[in-house]
Protein backbone atom coordinates (compact mmCIF):
# COMPACT_ATOMS: atom_id res chain seq x y z
CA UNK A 1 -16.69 0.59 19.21
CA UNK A 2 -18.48 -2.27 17.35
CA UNK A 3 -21.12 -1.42 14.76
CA UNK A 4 -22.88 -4.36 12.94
CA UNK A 5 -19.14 -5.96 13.14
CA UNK A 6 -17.85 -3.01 11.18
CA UNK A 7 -15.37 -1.44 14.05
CA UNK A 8 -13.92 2.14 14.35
CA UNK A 9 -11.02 2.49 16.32
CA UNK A 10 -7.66 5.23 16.28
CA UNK A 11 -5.00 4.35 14.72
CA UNK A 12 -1.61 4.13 17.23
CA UNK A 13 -0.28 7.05 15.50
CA UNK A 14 0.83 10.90 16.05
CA UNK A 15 1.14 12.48 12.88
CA UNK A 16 -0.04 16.13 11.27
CA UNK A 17 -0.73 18.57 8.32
CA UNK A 18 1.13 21.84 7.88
CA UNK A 19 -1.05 23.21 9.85
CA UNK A 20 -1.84 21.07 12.95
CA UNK A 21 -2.50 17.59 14.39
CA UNK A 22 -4.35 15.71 12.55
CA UNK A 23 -5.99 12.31 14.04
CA UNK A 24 -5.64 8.66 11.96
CA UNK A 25 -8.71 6.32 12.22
CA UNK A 26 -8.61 2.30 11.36
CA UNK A 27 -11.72 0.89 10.07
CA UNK A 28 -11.47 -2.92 10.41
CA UNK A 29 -13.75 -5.79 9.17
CA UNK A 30 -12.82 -8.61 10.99
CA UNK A 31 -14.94 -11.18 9.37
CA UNK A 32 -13.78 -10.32 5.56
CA UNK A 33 -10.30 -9.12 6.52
CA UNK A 34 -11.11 -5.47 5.26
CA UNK A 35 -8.82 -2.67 6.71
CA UNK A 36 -8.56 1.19 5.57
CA UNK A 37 -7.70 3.92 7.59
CA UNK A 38 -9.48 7.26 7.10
CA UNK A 39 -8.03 10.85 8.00
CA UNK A 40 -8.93 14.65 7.27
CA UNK A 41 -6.39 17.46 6.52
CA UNK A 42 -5.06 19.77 4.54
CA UNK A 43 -2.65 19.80 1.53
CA UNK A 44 1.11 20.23 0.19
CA UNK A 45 2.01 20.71 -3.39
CA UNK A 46 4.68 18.18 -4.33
CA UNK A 47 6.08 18.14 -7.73
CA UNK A 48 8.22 15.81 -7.61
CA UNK A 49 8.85 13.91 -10.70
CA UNK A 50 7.44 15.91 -12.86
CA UNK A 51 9.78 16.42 -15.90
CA UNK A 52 9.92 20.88 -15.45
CA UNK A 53 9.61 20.32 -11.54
CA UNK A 54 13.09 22.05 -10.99
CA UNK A 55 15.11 23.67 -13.04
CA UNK A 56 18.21 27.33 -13.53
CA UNK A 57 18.91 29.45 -16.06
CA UNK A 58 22.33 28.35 -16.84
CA UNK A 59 24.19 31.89 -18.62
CA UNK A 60 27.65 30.99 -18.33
CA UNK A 61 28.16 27.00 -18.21
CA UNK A 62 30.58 25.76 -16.50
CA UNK A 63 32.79 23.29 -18.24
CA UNK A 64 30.42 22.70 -21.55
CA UNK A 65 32.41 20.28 -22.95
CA UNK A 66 32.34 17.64 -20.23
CA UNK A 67 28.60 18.62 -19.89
CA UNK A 68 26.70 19.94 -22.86
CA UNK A 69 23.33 19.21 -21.95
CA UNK A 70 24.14 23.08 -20.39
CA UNK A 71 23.40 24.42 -23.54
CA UNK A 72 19.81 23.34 -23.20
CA UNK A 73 19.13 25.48 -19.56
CA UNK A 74 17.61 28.99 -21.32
CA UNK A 75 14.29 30.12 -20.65
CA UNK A 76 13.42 27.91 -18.33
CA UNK A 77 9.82 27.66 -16.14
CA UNK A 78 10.44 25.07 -13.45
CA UNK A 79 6.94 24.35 -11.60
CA UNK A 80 9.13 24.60 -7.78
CA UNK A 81 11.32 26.75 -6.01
CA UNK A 82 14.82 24.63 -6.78
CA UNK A 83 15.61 24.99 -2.70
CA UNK A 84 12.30 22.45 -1.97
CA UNK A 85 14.61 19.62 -3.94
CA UNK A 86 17.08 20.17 -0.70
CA UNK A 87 17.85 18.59 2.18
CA UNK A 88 17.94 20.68 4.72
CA UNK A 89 16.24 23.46 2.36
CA UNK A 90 17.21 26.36 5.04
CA UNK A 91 20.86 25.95 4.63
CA UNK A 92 20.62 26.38 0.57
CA UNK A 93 18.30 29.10 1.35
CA UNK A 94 20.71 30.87 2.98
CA UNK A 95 23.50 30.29 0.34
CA UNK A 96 25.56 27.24 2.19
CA UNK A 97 26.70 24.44 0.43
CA UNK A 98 26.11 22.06 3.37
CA UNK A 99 22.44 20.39 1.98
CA UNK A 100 21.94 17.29 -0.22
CA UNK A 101 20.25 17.11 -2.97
CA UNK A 102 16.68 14.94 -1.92
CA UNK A 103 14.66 16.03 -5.14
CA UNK A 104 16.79 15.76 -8.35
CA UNK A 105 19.07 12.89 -9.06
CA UNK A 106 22.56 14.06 -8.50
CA UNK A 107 26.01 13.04 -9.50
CA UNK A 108 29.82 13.76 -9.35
CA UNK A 109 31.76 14.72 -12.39
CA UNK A 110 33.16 11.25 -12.74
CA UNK A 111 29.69 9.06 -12.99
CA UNK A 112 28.20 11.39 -15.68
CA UNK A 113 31.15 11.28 -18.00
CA UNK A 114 31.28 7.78 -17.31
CA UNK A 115 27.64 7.60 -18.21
CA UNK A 116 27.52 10.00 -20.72
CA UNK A 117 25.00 12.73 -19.15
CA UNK A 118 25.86 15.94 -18.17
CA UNK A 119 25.65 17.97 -14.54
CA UNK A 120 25.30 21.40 -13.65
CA UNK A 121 28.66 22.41 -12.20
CA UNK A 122 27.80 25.94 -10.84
CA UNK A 123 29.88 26.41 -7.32
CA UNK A 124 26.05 27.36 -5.71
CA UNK A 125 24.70 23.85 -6.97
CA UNK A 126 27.60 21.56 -5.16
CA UNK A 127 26.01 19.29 -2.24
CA UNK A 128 28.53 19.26 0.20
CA UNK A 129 26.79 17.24 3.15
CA UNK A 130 28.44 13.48 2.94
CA UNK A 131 25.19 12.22 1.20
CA UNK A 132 23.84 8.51 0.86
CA UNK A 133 25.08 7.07 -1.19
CA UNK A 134 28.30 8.70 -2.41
CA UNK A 135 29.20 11.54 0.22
CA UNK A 136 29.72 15.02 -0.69
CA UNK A 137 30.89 16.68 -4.25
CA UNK A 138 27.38 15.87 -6.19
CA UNK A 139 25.40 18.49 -8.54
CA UNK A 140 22.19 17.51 -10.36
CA UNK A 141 21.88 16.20 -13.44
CA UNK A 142 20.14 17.90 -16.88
CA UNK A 143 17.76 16.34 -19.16
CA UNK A 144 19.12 15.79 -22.30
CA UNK A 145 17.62 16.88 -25.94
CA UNK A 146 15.75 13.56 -26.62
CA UNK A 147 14.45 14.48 -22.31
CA UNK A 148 10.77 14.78 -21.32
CA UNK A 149 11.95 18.00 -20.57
CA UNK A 150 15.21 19.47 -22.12
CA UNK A 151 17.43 21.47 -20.03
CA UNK A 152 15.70 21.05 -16.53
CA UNK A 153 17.02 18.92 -13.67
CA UNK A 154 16.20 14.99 -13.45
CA UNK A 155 13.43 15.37 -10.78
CA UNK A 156 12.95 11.85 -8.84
CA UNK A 157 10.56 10.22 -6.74
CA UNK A 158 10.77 7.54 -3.90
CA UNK A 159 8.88 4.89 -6.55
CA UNK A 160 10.10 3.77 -9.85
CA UNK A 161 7.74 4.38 -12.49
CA UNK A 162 10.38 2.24 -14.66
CA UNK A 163 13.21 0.58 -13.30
CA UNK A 164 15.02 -0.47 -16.31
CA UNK A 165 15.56 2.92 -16.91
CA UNK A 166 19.14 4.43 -15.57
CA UNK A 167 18.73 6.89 -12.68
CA UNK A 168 19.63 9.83 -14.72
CA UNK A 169 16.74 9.11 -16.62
CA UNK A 170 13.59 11.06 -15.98
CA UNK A 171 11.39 8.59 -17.49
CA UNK A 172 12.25 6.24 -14.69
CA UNK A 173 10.53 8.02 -12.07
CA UNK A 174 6.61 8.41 -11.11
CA UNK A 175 5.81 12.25 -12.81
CA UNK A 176 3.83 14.75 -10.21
CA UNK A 177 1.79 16.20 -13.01
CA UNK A 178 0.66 13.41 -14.32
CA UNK A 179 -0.08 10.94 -11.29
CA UNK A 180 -2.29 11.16 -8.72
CA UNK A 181 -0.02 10.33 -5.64
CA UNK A 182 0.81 10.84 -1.89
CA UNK A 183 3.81 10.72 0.01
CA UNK A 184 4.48 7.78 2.41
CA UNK A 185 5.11 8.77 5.74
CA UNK A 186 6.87 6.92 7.32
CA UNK A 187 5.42 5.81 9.95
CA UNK A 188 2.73 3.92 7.66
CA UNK A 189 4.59 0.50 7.52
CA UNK A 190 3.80 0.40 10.83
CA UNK A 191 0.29 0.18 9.52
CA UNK A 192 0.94 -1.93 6.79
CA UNK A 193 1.08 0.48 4.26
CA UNK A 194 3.77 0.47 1.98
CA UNK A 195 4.92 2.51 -1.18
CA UNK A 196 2.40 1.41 -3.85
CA UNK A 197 -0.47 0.92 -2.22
CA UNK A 198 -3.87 2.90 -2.73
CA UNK A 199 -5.89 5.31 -1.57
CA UNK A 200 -8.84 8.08 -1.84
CA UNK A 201 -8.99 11.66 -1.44
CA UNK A 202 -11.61 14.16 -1.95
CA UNK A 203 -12.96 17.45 -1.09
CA UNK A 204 -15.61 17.67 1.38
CA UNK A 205 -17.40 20.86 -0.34
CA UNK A 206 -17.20 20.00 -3.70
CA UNK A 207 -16.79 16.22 -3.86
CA UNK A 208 -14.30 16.78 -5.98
CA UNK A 209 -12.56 12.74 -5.58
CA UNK A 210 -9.47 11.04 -7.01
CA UNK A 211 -7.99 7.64 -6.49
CA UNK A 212 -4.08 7.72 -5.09
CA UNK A 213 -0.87 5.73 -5.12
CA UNK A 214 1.80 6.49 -2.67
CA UNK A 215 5.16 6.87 -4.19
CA UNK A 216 6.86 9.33 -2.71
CA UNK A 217 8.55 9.63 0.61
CA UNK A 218 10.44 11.61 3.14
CA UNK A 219 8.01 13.04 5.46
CA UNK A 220 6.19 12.60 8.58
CA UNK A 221 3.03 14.18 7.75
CA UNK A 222 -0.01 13.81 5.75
CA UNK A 223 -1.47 15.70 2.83
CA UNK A 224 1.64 16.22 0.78
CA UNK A 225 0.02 15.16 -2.62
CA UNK A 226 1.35 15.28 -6.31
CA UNK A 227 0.73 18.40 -8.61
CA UNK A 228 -1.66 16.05 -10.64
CA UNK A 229 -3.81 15.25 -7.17
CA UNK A 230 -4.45 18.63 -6.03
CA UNK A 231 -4.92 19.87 -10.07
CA UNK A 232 -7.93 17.11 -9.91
CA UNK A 233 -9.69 18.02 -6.18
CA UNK A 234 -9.02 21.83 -7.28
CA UNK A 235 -9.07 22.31 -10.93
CA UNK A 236 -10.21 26.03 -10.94
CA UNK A 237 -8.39 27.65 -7.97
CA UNK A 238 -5.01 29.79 -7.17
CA UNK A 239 -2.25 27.70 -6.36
CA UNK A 240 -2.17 29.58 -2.79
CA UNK A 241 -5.63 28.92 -1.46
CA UNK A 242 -6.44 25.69 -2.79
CA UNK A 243 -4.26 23.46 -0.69
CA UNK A 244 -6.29 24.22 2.23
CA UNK A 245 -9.54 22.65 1.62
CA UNK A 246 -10.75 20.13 4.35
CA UNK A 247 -9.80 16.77 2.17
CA UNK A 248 -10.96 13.57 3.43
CA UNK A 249 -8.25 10.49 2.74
CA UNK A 250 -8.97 6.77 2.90
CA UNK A 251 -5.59 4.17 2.76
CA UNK A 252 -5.94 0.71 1.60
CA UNK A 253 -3.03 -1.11 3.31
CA UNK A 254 -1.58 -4.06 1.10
CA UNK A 255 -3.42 -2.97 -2.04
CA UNK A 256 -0.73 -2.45 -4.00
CA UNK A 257 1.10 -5.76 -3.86
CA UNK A 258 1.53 -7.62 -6.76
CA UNK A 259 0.25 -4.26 -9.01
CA UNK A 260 2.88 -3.62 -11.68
CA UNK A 261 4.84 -0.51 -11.90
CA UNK A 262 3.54 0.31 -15.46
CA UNK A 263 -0.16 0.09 -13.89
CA UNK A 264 0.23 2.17 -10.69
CA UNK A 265 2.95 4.41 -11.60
CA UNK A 266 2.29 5.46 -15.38
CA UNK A 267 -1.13 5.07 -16.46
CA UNK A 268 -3.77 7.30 -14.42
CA UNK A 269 -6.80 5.50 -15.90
CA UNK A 270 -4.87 1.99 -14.81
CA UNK A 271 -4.76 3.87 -11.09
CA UNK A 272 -8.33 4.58 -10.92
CA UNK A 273 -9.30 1.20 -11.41
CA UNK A 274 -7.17 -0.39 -8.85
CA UNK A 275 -8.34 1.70 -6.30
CA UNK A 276 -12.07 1.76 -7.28
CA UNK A 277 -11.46 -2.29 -6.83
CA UNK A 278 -10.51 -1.97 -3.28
CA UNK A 279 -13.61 0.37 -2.58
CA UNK A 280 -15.51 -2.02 -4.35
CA UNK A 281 -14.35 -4.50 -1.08
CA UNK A 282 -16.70 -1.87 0.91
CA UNK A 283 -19.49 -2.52 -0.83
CA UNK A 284 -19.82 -6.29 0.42
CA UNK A 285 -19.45 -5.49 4.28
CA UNK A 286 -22.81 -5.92 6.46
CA UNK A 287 -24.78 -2.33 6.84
CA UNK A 288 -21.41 -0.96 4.75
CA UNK A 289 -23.17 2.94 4.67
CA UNK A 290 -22.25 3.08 8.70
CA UNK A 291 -18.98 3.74 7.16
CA UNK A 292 -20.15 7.07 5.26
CA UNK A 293 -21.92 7.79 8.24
CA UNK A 294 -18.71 7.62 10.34
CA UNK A 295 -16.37 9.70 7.52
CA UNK A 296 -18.98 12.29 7.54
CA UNK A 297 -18.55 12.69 11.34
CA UNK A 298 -14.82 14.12 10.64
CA UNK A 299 -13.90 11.07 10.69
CA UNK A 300 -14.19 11.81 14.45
CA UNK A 301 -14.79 8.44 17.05
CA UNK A 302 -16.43 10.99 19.63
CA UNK A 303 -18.66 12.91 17.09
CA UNK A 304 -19.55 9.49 15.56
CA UNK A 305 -20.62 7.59 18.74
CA UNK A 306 -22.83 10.66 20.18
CA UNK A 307 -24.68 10.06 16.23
CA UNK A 308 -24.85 6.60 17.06
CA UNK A 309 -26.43 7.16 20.19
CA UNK A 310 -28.96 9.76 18.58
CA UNK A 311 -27.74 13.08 18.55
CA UNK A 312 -27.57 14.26 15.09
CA UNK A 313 -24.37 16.04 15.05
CA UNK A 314 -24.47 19.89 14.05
CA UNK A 315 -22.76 21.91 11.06
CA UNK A 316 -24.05 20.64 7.95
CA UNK A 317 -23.27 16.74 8.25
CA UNK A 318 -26.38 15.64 6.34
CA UNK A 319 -24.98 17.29 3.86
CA UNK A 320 -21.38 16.09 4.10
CA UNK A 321 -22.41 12.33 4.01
CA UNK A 322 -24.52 13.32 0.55
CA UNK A 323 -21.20 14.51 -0.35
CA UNK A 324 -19.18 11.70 0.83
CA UNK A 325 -21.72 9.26 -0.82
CA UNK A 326 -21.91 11.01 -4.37
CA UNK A 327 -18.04 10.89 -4.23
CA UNK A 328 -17.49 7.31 -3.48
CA UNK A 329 -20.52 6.36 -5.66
CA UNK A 330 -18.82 7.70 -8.41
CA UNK A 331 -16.08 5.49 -7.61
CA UNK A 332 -17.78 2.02 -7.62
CA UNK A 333 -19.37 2.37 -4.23
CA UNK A 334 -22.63 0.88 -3.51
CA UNK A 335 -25.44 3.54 -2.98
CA UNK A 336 -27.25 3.59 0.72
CA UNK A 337 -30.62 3.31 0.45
CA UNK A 338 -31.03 6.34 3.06
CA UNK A 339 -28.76 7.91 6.28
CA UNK A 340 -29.10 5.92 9.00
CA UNK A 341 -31.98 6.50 11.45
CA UNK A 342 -30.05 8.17 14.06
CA UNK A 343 -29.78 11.06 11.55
């Protein structure tokens, strides 16, 4: 469907939330080049990253010498259940060894004496699946003293926040509570979305709105989002309920290339401005508030194309698109002067 050269279309994809199908729309420029796609779902909590993401009381080390940085695991508070770092999490649920480690960097007794870190030996901690990229025989690795964290588990990401830094380090990877981020899917480099690029989410009932980089991984769905992401769309709310707000997500395909990991990856503020710079893009497309028109109709093509032909769609989405507008507003986007006249 063609609307003043501004086209809505769905995206070749299948994908969901954790709590049903969810449909991908691509909303395509032609002229200018502009692409985003746009999406609606619910939320996931992902910590990874963050420096007290996972962590176990350690009472009785196992082999302190060779590993001393056990000393440092009393009292701890990770922000995760230690079994969400696994891979497949039911089979460490249920007290097998055959997982690997997919959240915490992990290492056999040999590479962290070599390298002068320490691991968590505890029988219950062994991976035993053969593992990329060293097979089986691997236990995570503890933050040292001088650590972000002392004591708790190296928790990694699919990005490199700085890749000078060793793997063992936990300054090397992108931190969940303080980065807004998503993780890749990954079926997006079909769409031309890659780790790095940029996005927006926000809440349709608050217009609560944050700016995104993707840079984790290993999923197939949508709306698994960083600690620091669904702290900023829900500031005030339980952690059990306020995943499941209706959050509307636009994608920027290719806007992350050439960005710097410093900028995307470990500044916030830095974050924000890259993607308010590709919403910016919107803001010189011809009759550009067809687009707020379109996200406030789910982003749905059907409910969108019935308001096009001048049925005012039902349940509240005058109010949504005031939303939607305030939010992206806020954000660098243009200001309509008015809804369209088919609302």
């Amino acid at each position: 469907m063609v609307d003043n050269a501004i086209t809505f279309s769905p995206a070749p994809v299948k994908t969901a939330d954790h709590r049903g199908a969810v449909s991908v729309a691509k909303i395509e420029h032609v002229g200018s080049g502009f692409v985003a796609f746009a999406y609606q779902c619910r939320l996931e909590e992902d910590f990874d990253g963050a420096p007290r993401a996972y962590g176990f009381d350690n009472p009785q080390p196992v082999d302190p010498a060779a590993n001393p940085d056990t000393r440092l695991q009393r009292g701890l508070r990770p922000l995760d259940r230690l079994g969400n770092a696994t891979s497949p999490y039911k089979n460490f649920a249920a007290g097998s060894n055959d997982f690997c480690w997919a959240g915490v960097y992990a290492a056999t007794q040999a590479l962290a004496t070599k390298n002068g870190f320490s691991i968590d030996r505890r029988p219950r901690l062994e991976a035993r699946r053969k593992c990329p990229p060293d097979g089986p025989g691997r236990f995570p690795a503890i933050q040292p003293a001088g650590g972000p964290a002392p004591g708790y588990f190296v928790s990694t990401t699919a990005a490199v926040a700085d890749k000078n830094l060793p793997a063992w380090d936990q300054r090397r990877y992108v931190n969940a509570a303080e980065i807004p981020y998503a993780a890749l899917a990954y079926w997006w480099p079909k769409l031309k979305v890659h780790m790095g690029d940029f996005g927006l989410a926000m809440r349709l009932d608050t217009g609560s709105v944050s700016g995104f980089v993707f840079a984790d991984a290993g999923t197939a769905r949508v709306g698994e989002v960083s600690h620091k992401l669904l702290e900023t769309l829900s500031p005030a709310e339980s952690r059990g309920t306020r995943n499941e707000h209706p959050t509307l997500f636009l994608v920027f395909p290719g806007s992350g290339t050439s960005i710097s990991e410093r900028l995307k990856y470990r500044s916030n503020r830095a974050l924000q401005r890259c993607v308010s710079f590709n919403l910016r893009r919107l803001n010189m497309l011809p009759e550009h508030p067809s687009i707020l028109a379109f996200l406030a109709s789910g982003p749905d093509l059907a409910i969108y194309q019935a308001f096009k032909s001048g049925r005012p769609p039902q349940g509240g989405f005058s109010t949504r698109y005031r939303t939607i507008e305030r939010a992206l507003v806020s954000m660098g986007f243009a200001p309509s002067k008015g809804l369209p006249t088919a609302a």
